[in-house]
Protein backbone atom coordinates (compact mmCIF):
# COMPACT_ATOMS: atom_id res chain seq x y z
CA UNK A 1 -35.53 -65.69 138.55
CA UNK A 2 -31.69 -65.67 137.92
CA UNK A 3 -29.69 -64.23 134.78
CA UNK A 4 -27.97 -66.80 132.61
CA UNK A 5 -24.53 -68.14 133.42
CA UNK A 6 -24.03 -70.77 131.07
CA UNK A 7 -21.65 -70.68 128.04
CA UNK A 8 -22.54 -71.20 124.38
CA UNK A 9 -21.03 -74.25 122.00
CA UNK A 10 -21.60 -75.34 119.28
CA UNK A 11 -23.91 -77.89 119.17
CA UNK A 12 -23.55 -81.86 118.98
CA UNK A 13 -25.57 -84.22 118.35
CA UNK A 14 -26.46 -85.17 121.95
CA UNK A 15 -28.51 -81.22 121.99
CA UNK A 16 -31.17 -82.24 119.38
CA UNK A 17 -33.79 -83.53 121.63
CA UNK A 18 -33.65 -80.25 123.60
CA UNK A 19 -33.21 -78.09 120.21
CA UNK A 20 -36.06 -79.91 118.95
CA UNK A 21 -38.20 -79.04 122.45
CA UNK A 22 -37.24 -75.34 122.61
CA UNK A 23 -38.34 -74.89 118.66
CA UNK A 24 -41.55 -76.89 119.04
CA UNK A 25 -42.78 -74.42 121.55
CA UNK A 26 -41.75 -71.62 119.11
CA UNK A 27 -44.20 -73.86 116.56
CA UNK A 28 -46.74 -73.83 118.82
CA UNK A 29 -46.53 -69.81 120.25
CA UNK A 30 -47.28 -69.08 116.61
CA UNK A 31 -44.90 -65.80 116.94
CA UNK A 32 -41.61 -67.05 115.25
CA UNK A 33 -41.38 -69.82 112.82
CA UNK A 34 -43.51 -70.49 109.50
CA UNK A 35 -43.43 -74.06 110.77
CA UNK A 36 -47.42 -75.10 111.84
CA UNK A 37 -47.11 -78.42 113.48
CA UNK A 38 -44.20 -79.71 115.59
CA UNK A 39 -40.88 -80.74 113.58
CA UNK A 40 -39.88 -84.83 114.58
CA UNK A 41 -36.64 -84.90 116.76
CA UNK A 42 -35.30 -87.58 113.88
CA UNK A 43 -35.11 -85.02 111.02
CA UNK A 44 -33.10 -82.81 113.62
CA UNK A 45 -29.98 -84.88 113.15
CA UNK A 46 -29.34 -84.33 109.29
CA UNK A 47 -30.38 -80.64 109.84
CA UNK A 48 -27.83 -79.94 112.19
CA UNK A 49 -25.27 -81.99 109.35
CA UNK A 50 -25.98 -79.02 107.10
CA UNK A 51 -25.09 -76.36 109.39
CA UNK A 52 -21.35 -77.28 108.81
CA UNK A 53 -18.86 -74.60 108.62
CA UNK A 54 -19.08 -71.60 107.92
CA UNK A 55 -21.99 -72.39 109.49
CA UNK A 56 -23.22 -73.65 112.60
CA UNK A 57 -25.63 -74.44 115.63
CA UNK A 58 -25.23 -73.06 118.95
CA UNK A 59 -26.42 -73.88 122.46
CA UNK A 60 -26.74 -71.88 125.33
CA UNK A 61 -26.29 -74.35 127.81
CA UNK A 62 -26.36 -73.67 131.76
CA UNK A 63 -26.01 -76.47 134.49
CA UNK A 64 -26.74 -79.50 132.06
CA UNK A 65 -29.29 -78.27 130.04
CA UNK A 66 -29.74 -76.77 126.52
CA UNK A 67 -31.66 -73.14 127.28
CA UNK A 68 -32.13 -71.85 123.88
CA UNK A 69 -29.60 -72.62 120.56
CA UNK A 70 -28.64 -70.16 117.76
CA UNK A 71 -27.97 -70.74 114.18
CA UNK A 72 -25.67 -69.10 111.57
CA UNK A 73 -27.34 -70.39 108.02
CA UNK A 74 -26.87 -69.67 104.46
CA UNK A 75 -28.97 -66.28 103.40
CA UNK A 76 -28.99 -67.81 99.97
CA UNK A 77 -26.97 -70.66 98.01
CA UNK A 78 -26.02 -68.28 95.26
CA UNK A 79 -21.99 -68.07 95.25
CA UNK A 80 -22.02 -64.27 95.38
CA UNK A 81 -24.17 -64.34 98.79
CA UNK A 82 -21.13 -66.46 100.50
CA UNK A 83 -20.50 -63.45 102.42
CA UNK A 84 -24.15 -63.34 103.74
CA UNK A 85 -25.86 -65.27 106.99
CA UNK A 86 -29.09 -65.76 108.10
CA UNK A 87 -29.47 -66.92 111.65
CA UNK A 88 -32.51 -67.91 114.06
CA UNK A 89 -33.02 -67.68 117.70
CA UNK A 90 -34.96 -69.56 120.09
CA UNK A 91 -34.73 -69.77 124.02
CA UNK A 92 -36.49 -72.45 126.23
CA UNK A 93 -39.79 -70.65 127.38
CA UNK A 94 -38.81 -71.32 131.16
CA UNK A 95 -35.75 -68.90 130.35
CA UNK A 96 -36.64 -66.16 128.21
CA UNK A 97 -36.18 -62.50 129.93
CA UNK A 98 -33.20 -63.94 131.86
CA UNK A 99 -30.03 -63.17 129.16
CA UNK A 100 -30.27 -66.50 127.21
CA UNK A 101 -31.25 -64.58 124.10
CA UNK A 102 -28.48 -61.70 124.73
CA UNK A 103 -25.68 -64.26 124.86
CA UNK A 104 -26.55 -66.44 121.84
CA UNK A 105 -26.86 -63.23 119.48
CA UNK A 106 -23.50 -61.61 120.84
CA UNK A 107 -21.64 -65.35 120.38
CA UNK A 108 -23.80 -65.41 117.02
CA UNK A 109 -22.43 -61.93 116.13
CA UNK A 110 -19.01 -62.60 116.78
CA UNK A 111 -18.73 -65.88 115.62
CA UNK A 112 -20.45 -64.18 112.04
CA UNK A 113 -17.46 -61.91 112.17
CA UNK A 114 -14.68 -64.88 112.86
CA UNK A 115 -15.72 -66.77 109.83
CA UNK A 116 -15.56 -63.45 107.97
CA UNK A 117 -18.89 -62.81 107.16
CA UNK A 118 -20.00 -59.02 105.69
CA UNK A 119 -23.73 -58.78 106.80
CA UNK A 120 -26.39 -60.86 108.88
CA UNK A 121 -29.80 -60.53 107.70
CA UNK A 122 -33.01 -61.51 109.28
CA UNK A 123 -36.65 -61.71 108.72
CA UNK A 124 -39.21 -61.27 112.10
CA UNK A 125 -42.90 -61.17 111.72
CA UNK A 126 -44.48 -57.56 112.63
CA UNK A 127 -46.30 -58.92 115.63
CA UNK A 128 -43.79 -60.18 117.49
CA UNK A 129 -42.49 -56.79 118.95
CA UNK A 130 -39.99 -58.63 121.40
CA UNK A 131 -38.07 -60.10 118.44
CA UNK A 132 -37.76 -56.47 116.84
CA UNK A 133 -37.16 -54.64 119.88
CA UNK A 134 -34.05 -57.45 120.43
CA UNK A 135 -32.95 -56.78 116.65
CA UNK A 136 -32.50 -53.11 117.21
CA UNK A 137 -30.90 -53.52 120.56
CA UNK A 138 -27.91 -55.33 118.65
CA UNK A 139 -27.86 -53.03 116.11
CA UNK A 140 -30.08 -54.59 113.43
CA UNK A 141 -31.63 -51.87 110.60
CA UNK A 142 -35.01 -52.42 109.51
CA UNK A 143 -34.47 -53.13 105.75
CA UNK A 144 -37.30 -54.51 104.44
CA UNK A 145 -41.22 -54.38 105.38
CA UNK A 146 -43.60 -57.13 103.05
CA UNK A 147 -47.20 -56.58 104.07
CA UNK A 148 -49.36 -59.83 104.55
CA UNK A 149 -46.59 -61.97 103.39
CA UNK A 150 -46.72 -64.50 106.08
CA UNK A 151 -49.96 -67.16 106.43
CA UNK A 152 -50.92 -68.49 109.82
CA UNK A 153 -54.01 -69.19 111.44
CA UNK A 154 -56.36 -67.73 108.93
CA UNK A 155 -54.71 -64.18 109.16
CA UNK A 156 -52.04 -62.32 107.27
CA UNK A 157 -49.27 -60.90 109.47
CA UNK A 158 -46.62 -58.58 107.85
CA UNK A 159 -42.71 -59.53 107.36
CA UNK A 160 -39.72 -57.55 108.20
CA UNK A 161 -36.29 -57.41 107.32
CA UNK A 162 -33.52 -56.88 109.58
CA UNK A 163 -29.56 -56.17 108.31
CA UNK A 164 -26.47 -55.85 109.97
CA UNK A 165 -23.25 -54.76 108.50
CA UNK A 166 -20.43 -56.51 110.07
């Protein structure tokens, strides 16, 4: 299995299919997203729209192909939060374990930093150990902990909250 070797861009319009086919397996691993049923590939187009600067969407793309995308999002839409992003992370299932993840959060980092943003915060379900093991790797300090808050498949899973100071 090789490392990635790709770049990351920001994304255009021609990556939605692919961001739409790398998040619908995140809907359906049931580890990552409060989404429950796959998202259509139409409403993709006026999503990416809103991630306009400051913001953005990121691909990781290697020989052709979209591997996993990043985003940089509003944490809230309250004018004294300009200064905070959110961000989410998915990588194609064929190419997780292989760097995909690494390089979209250290473009995602230093991109936050460009655009002169103070703190990153993020929210990962207690289950999903990989996600908080990555967090902590890059830094991340657990924040936050919200038993039960999250819903899915007829059990309660716990929420954490993840901060970095820029």
């Amino acid at each position: 299995m090789s490392r990635f070797a790709g770049a990351v861009r920001p994304a255009a319009h021609a990556d939605v299919p692919a961001i739409t086919e790398v998040y619908n397996q995140a809907v359906r691993d049931r580890i990552a997203t409060c989404d429950l049923s796959d998202v259509p590939e139409d409403g993709r187009h006026a999503w990416l729209d809103r991630h306009h600067h400051p913001y953005g969407v990121f691909v990781a793309e290697e020989g052709g192909g979209v591997r996993g995308w990043v985003t940089l999002a509003p944490y809230d839409q309250k004018p004294c939060f300009h200064r905070t992003a959110t961000f989410s992370t998915y990588v194609h299932r064929d190419w997780r374990g292989r760097g995909v993840g690494s390089a979209l959060r250290v473009f995602m980092i230093d991109e936050a930093r460009r655009r002169g943003f103070h703190a990153l915060v993020n929210r990962v379900w207690s289950n999903n150990e990989a996600s908080i093991a990555f967090a902590k790797r890059f830094g991340f300090t657990q924040v936050g902990h919200m038993p039960e808050l999250v819903h899915i498949d007829g059990e309660y899973v716990d929420c954490l909250f993840f901060q970095l100071l820029l």
